[in-house]
Protein backbone atom coordinates (compact mmCIF):
# COMPACT_ATOMS: atom_id res chain seq x y z
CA UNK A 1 -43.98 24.73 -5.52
CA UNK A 2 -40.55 26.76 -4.79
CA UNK A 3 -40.49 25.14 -1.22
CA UNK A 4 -41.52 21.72 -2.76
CA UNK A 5 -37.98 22.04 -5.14
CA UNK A 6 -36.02 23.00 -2.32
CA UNK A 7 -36.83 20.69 -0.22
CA UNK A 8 -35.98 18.21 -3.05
CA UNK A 9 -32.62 19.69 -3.43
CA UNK A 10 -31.69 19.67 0.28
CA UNK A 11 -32.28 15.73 0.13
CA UNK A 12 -29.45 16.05 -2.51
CA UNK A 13 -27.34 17.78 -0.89
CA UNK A 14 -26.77 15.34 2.02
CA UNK A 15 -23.74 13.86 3.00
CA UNK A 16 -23.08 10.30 1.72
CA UNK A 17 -21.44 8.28 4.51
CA UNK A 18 -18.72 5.83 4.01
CA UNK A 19 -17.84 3.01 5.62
CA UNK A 20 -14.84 3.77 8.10
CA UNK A 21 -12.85 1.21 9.59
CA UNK A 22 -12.92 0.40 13.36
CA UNK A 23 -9.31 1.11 14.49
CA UNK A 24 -9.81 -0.79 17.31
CA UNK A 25 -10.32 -3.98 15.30
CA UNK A 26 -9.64 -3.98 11.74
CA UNK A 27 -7.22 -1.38 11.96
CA UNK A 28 -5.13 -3.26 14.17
CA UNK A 29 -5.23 -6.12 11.84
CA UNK A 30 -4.24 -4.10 9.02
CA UNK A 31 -1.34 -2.89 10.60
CA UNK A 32 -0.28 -6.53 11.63
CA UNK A 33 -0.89 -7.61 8.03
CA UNK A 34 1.31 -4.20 6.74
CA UNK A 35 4.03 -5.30 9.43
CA UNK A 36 4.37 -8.63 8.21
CA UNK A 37 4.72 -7.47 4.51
CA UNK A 38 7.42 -5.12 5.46
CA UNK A 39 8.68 -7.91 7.86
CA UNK A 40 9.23 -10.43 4.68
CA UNK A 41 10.18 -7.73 2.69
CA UNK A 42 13.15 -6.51 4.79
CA UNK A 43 14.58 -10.23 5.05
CA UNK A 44 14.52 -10.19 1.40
CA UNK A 45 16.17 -6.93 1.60
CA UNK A 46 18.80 -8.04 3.68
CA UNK A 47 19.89 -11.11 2.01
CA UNK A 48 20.35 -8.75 -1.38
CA UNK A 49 22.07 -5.85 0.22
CA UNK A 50 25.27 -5.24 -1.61
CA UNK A 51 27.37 -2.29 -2.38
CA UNK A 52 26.73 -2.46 -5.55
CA UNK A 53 22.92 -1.87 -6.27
CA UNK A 54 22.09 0.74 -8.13
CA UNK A 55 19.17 2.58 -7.36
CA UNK A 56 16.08 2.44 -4.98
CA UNK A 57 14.93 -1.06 -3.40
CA UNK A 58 11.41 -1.88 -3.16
CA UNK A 59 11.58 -2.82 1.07
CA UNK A 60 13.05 1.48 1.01
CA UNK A 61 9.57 2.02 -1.14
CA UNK A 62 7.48 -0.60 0.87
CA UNK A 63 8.73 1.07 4.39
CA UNK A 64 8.01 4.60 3.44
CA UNK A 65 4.40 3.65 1.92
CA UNK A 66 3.54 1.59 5.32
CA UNK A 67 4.65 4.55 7.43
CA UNK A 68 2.60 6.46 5.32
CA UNK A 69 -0.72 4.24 5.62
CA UNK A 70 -0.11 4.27 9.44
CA UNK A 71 -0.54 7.64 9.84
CA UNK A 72 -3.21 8.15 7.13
CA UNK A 73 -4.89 5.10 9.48
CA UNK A 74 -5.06 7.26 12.20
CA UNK A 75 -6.44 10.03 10.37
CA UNK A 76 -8.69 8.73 8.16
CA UNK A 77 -9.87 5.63 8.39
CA UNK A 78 -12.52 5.69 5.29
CA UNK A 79 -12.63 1.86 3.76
CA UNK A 80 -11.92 3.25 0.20
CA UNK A 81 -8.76 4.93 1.60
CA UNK A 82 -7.56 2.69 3.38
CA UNK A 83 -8.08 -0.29 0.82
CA UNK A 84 -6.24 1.95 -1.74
CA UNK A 85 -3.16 2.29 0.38
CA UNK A 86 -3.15 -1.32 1.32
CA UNK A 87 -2.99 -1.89 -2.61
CA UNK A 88 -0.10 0.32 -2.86
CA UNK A 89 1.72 -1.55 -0.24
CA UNK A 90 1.03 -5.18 -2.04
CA UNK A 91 2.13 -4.21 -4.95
CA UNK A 92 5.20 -3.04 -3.43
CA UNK A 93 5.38 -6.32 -1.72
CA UNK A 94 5.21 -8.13 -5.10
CA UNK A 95 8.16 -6.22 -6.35
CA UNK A 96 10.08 -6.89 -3.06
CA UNK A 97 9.26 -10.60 -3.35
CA UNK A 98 9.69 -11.15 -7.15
CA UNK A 99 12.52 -12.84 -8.58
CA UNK A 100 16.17 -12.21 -7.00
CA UNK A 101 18.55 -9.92 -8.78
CA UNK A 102 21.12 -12.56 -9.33
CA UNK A 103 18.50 -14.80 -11.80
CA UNK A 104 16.98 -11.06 -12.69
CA UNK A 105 20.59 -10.62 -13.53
CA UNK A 106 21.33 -13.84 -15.30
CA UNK A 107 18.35 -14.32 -17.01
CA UNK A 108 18.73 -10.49 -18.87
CA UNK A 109 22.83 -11.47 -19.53
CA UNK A 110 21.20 -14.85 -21.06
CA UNK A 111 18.58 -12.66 -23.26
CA UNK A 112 21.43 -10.13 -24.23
CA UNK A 113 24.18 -12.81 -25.04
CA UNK A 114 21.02 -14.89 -27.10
């Protein structure tokens, strides 16, 4: 009966596999799709940049977090990871591409003034 437990318990204990990614393929992709978010991202960046800006922009944020996934890419390339990181970075995309600071800017001098 012992053996009969244990042998239920060692078909427990095995290791769960998770879907990887083929870096080949879809990790290639990814890192085109990561490029071209940082790609629109630095534009946006660019046509902001003044001396004045206080603080961190998102396309410093977005650049860090792709050279991050990159590496964690080569690493790891679990799905779950990998769609986690790709999450960060669109988020961080969203923020790069929401509205510019000058109407961010306007729009908050409008609601202070009001």
């Amino acid at each position: 009966m012992a053996s009969f437990m244990f042998l239920g318990f060692l078909s427990q204990m095995k290791p769960a596999y998770e879907t990887r990614v083929d870096p080949a393929t879809e990790g290639k992709r990814l890192k085109q799709i990561w490029q071209e978010l940082e790609t629109k991202c630095f534009d946006r960046y660019l046509d902001e940049a003044d001396d004045d800006f206080k603080g961190v922009h998102p396309y410093q944020k977005l650049k860090k977090e792709v050279s991050g996934c990159k590496i964690v890419l080569h690493e790891d390339s679990r799905r779950d990871v990998l769609e986690e990181c790709t999450q960060r970075i669109v988020t961080l995309a969203q923020q790069c591409s929401g509205p510019k600071r000058e109407q961010l800017m306007v729009a908050l001098e409008n609601d202070f003034l009001s």
